[in-house]
Protein backbone atom coordinates (compact mmCIF):
# COMPACT_ATOMS: atom_id res chain seq x y z
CA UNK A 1 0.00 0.00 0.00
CA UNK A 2 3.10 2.39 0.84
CA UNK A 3 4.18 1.63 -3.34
CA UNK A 4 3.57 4.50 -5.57
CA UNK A 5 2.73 2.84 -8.84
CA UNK A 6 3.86 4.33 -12.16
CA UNK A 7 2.36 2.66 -14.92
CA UNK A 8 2.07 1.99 -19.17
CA UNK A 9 -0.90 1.09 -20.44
CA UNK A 10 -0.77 -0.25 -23.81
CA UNK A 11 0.81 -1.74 -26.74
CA UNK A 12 4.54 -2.71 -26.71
CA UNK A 13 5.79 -1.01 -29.53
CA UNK A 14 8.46 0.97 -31.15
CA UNK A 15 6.60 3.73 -31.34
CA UNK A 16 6.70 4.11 -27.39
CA UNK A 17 10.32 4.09 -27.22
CA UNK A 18 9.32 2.29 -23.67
CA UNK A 19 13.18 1.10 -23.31
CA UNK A 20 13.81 4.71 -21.85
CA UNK A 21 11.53 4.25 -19.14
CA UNK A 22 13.50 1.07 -18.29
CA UNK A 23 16.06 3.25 -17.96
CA UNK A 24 14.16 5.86 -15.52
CA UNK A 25 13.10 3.29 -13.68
CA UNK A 26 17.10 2.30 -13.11
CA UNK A 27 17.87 6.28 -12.16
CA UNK A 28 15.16 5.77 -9.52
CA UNK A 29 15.36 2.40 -7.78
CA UNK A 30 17.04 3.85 -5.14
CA UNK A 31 13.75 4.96 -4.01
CA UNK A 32 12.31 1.56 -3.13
CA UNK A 33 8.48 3.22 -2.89
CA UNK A 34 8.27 3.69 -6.63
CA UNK A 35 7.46 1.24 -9.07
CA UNK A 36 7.08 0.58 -12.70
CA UNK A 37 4.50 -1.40 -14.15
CA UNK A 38 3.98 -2.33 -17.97
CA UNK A 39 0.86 -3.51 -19.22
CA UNK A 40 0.24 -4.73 -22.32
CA UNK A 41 1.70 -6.67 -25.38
CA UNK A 42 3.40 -6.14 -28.71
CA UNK A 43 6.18 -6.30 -30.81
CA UNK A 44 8.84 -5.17 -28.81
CA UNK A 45 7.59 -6.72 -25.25
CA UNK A 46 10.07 -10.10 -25.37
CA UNK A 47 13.08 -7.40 -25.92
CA UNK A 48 11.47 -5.06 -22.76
CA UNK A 49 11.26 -8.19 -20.79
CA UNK A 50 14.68 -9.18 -21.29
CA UNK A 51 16.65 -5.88 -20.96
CA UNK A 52 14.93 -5.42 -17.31
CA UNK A 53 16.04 -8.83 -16.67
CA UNK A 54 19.65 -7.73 -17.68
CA UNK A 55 19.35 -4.65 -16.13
CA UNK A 56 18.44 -6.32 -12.79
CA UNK A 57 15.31 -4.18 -12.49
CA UNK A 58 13.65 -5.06 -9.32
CA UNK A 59 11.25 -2.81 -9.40
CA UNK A 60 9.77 -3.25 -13.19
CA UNK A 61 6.66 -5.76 -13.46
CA UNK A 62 5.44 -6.79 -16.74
CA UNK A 63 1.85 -7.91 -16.77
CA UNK A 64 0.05 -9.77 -20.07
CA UNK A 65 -2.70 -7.95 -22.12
CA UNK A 66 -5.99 -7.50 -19.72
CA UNK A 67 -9.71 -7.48 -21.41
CA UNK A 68 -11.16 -4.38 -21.06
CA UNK A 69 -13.33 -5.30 -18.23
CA UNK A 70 -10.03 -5.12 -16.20
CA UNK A 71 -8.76 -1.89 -17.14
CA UNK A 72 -10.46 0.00 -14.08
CA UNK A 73 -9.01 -1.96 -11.58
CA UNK A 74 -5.45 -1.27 -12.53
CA UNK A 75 -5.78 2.11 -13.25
CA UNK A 76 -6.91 2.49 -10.03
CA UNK A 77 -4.16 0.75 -8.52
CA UNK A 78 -2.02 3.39 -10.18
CA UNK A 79 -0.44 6.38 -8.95
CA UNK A 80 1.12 7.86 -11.89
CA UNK A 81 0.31 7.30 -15.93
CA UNK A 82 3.04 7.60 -18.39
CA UNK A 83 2.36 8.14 -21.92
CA UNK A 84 5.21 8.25 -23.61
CA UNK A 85 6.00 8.59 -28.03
CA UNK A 86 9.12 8.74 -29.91
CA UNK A 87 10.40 11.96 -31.14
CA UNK A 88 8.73 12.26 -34.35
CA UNK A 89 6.85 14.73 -36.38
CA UNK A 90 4.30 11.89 -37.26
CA UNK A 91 3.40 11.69 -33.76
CA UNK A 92 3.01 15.30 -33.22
CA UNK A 93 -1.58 15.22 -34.39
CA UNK A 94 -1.84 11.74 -32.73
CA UNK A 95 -4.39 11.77 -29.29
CA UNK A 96 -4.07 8.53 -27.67
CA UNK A 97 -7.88 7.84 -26.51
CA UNK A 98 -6.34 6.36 -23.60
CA UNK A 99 -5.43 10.04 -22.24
CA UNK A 100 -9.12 10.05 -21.44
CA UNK A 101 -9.54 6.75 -19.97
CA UNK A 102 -6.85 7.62 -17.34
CA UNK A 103 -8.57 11.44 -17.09
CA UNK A 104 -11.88 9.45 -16.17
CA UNK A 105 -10.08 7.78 -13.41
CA UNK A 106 -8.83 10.91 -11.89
CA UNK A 107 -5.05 10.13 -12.06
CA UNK A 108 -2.30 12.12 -13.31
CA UNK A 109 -0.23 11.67 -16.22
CA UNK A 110 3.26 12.45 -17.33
CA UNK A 111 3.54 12.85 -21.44
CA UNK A 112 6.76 13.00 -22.80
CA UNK A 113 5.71 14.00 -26.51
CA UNK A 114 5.67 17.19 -28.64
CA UNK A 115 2.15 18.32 -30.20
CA UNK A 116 -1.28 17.70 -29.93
CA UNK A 117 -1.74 15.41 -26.69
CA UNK A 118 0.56 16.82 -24.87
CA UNK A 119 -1.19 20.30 -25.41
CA UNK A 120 -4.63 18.31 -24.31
CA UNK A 121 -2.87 17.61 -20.93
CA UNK A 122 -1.40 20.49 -19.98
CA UNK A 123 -4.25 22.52 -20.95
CA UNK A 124 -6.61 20.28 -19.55
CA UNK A 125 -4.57 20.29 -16.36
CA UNK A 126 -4.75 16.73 -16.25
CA UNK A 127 -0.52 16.22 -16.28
CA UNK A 128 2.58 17.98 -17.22
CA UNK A 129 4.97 17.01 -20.25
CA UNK A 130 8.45 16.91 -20.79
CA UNK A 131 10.99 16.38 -23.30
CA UNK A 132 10.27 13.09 -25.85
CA UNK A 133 13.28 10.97 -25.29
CA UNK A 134 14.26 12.57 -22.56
CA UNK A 135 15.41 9.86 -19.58
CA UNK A 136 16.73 12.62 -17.67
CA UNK A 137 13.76 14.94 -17.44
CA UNK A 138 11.03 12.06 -17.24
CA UNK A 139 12.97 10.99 -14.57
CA UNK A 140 13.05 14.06 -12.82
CA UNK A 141 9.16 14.93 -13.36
CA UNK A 142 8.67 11.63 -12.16
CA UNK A 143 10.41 12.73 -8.40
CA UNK A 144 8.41 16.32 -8.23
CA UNK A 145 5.09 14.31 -9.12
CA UNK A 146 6.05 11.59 -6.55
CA UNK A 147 6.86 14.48 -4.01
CA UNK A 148 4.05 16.60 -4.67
CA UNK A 149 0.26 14.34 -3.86
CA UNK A 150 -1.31 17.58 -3.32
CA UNK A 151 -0.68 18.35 -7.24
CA UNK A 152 -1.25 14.60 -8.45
CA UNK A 153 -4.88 15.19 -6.90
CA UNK A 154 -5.43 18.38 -8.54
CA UNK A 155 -4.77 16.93 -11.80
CA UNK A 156 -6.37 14.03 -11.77
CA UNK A 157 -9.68 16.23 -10.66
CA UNK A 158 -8.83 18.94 -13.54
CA UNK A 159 -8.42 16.21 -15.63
CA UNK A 160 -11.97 14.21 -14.93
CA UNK A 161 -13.98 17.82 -14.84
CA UNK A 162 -12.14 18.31 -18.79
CA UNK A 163 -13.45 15.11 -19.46
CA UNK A 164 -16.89 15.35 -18.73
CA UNK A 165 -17.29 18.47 -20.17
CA UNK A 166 -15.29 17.62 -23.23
CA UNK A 167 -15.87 13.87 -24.08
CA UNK A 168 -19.57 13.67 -22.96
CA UNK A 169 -21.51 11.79 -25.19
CA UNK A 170 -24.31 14.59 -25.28
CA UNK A 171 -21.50 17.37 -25.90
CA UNK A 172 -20.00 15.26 -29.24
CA UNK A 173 -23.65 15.34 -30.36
CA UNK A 174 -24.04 18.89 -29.56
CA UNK A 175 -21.03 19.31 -31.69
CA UNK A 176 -22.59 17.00 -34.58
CA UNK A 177 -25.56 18.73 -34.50
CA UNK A 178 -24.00 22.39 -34.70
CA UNK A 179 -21.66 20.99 -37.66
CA UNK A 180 -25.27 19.74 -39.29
CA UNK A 181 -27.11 23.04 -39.17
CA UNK A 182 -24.54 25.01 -40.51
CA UNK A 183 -24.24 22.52 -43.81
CA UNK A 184 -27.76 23.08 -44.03
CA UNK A 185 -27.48 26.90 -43.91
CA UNK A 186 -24.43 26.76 -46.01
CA UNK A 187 -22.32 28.41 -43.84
CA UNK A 188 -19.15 27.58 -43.39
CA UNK A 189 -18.33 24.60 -41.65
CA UNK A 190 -16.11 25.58 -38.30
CA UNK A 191 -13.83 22.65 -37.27
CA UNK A 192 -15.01 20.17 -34.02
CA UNK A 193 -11.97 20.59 -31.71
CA UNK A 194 -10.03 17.28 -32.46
CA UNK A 195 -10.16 15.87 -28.46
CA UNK A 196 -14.16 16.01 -28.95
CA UNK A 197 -14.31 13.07 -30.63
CA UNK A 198 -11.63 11.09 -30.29
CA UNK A 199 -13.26 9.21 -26.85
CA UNK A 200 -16.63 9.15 -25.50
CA UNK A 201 -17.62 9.00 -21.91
CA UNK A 202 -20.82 9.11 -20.34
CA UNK A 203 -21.39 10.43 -16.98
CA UNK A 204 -22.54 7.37 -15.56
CA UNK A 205 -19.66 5.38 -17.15
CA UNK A 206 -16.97 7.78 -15.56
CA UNK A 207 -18.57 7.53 -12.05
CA UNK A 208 -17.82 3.42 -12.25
CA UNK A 209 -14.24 4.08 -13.46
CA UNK A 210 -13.34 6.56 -11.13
């Protein structure tokens, strides 16, 4: 119960680069409260597996692919969400739709990506970014965030308050139907702000998540 969980949630792939955050994890296991916990599969998860093995990570757990049904209770279990992507312009439009499965939960995230998502966090107030690629800074964010509950709560309450007013199934329609009535006036068409519609969440579904 004294752990403070920092987790990845998703595929094991190159574009995660998640072989840095082995590497946090080894700047940090001098703190024995913190630890790191992959979940998920994918093409790079036998490599992941064996480097922490070689690294002698003993605080890195690797857990299989869960069915959906599962996902609540481990992000609840979960202090701290990483989301990391490579350095790459061809991540810089992409909005994982998990961002707003952890903002439903109420946690806190840590993005370490240029562009669009990390602009949906930090506006949101949901987490803070840093640097893609950047072992030194992630692991330092990591320490403040660890350090500082007070702020983990406030983000993961900023974060669930942008998500219900945001991803709301009755504010995508609203969107929809705005976008409809000005086709049919021939005006022209203003652009639905890209997190709108990229997850939705109604309020009753949040409630069981958080």
């Amino acid at each position: 119960e004294d752990k403070f969980i920092v987790s990845y949630v998703g595929t094991h792939g190159m574009a995660h680069k998640l072989e840095d955050l082995l590497e946090v994890a080894k700047n940090l296991s001098a703190v024995k409260q913190i630890q790191f916990l992959f979940v998920g599969d994918g093409a790079r998860k036998k490599a992941l597996v064996q480097m922490a093995e070689e690294m002698k990570l003993t605080n890195v757990y690797f857990h299989d692919q869960i069915s959906h049904d599962r996902i609540p209770e481990f992000y609840k279990a979960t202090d701290l969400f990483m989301v990391p992507l490579r350095k790459a312009k061809l991540f810089t439009k992409n909005i994982p739709s998990k961002i707003y499965e952890i903002m439903a939960v109420k946690k806190p995230i840590l993005i370490s990506t240029e562009g669009e998502s990390r602009k949906l966090v930090e506006n949101s107030g949901a987490g803070i970014g840093c640097t893609p690629e950047s072992i030194s800074e992630m692991t330092d964010k990591i320490m403040n965030l660890y350090n500082n509950e007070k702020l983990r709560k406030q983000m993961g309450s900023d974060g669930y308050s942008f998500v219900l007013a945001n991803a709301s199934r009755i504010h995508i329609a609203d969107n929809y139907l705005k976008t409809l009535k000005q086709v049919v006036d021939g005006n022209r068409i203003e652009p639905i702000p890209s997190h709108s519609t990229e997850k939705e969440f109604t309020e009753e579904k949040m409630k069981a998540m958080a």
